[in-house]
Protein backbone atom coordinates (compact mmCIF):
# COMPACT_ATOMS: atom_id res chain seq x y z
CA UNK A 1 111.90 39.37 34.46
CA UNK A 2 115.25 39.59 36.64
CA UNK A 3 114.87 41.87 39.68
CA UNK A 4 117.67 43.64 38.49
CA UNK A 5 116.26 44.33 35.65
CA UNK A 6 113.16 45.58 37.22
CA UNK A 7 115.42 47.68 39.38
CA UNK A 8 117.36 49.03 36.74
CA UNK A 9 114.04 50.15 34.77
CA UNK A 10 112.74 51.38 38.19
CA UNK A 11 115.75 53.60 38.28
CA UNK A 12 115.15 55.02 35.18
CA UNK A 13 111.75 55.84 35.57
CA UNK A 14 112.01 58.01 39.02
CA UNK A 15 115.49 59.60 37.10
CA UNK A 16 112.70 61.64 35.49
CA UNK A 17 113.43 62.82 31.88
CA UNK A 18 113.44 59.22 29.89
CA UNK A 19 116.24 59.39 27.26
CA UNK A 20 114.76 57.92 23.80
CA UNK A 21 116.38 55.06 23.55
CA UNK A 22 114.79 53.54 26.79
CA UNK A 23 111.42 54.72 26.08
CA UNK A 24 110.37 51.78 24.67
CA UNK A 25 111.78 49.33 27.08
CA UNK A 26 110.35 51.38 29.82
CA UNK A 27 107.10 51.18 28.48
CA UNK A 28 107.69 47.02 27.77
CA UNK A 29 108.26 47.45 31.63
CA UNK A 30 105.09 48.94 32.58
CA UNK A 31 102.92 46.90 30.29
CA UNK A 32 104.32 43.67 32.00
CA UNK A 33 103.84 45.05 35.22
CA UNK A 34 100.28 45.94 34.35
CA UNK A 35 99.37 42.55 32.83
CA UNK A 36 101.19 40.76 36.00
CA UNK A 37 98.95 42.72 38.19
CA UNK A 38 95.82 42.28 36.35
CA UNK A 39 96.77 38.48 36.14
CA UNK A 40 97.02 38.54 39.91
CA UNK A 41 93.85 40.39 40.71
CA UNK A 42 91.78 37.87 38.22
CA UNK A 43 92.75 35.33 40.73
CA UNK A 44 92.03 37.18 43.71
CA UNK A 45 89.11 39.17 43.01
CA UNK A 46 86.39 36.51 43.98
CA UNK A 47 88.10 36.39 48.01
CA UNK A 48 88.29 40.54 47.92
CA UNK A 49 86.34 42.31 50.42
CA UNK A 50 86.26 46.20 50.06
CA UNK A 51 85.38 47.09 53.81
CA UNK A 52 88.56 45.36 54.91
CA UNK A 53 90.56 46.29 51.67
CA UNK A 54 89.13 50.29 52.22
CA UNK A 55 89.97 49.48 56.30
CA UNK A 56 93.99 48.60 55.65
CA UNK A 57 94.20 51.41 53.06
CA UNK A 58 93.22 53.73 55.93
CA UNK A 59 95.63 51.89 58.62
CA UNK A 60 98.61 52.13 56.42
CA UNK A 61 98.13 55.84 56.02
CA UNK A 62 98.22 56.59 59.33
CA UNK A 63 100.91 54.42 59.85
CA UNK A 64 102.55 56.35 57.29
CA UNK A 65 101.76 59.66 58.81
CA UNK A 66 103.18 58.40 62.00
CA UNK A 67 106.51 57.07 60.80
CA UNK A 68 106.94 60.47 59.27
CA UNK A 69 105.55 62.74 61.92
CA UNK A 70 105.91 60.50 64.95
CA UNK A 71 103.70 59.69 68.03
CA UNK A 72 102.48 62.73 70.02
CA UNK A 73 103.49 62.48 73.66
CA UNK A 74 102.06 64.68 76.58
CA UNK A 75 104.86 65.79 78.34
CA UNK A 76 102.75 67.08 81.37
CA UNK A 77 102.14 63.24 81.59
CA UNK A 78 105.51 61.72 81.28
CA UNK A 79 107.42 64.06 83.59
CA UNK A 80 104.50 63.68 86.39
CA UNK A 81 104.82 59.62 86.01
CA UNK A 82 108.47 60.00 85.61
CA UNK A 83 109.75 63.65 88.26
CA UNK A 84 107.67 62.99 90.91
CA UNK A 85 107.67 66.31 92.99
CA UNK A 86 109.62 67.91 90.33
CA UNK A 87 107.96 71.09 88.71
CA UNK A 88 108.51 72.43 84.93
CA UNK A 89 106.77 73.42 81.45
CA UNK A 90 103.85 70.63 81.59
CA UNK A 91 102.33 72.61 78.44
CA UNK A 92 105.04 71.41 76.13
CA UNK A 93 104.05 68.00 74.12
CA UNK A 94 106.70 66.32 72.52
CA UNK A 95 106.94 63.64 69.47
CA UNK A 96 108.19 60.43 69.84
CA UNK A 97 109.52 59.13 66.14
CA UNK A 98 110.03 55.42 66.10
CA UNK A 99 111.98 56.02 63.34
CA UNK A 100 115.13 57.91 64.97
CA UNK A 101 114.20 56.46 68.17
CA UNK A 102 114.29 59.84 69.56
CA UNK A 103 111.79 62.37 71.01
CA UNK A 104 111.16 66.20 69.85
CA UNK A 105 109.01 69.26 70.51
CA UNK A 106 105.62 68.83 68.54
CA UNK A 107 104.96 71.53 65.55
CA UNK A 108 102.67 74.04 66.78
């Protein structure tokens, strides 16, 4: 299967309602993409470990929740290492999103 064509019935699927004459080749679509998958974890299932596999599952969502919240920063921190002698708000904590490269004021 093309990746275009695997794009194209990608598209279709997230477009939501599925007009009737792609049904079926939507469905040829997911029942190749099942069998692929189920050929693939034949071959791999004797070298899985579930601590590790459970492990990453837990990494990537907090690397998710990072990328979409960002990195909390305490502010009180940064300005002391960075304004010596310089007074101001050291309550405030601000966000760092690697993302947009850019820092802003945590959600309360």
């Amino acid at each position: 299967m093309s990746s275009q064509h695997k794009e194209e019935m990608r598209q279709v699927a997230m477009a939501g309602d599925v007009p009737e004459n792609l049904q079926q080749p939507l469905m040829d679509y997911c029942l190749d993409d099942v069998r692929t998958g189920s050929a693939i974890w034949r071959k791999l299932k004797s070298r899985a470990n579930p601590k590790e596999a459970i492990m990453r599952g837990r990494y990537l969502k907090a690397l998710a929740q990072v990328e979409r919240r960002g990195i909390p920063a305490d502010l009180a921190r940064i300005s002391h290492k960075t304004n010596r002698g310089r007074t101001g708000n050291r309550s405030k904590v601000l966000v760092f999103n690697p993302i947009l490269n850019s820092l802003k004021p945590a959600a309360a």
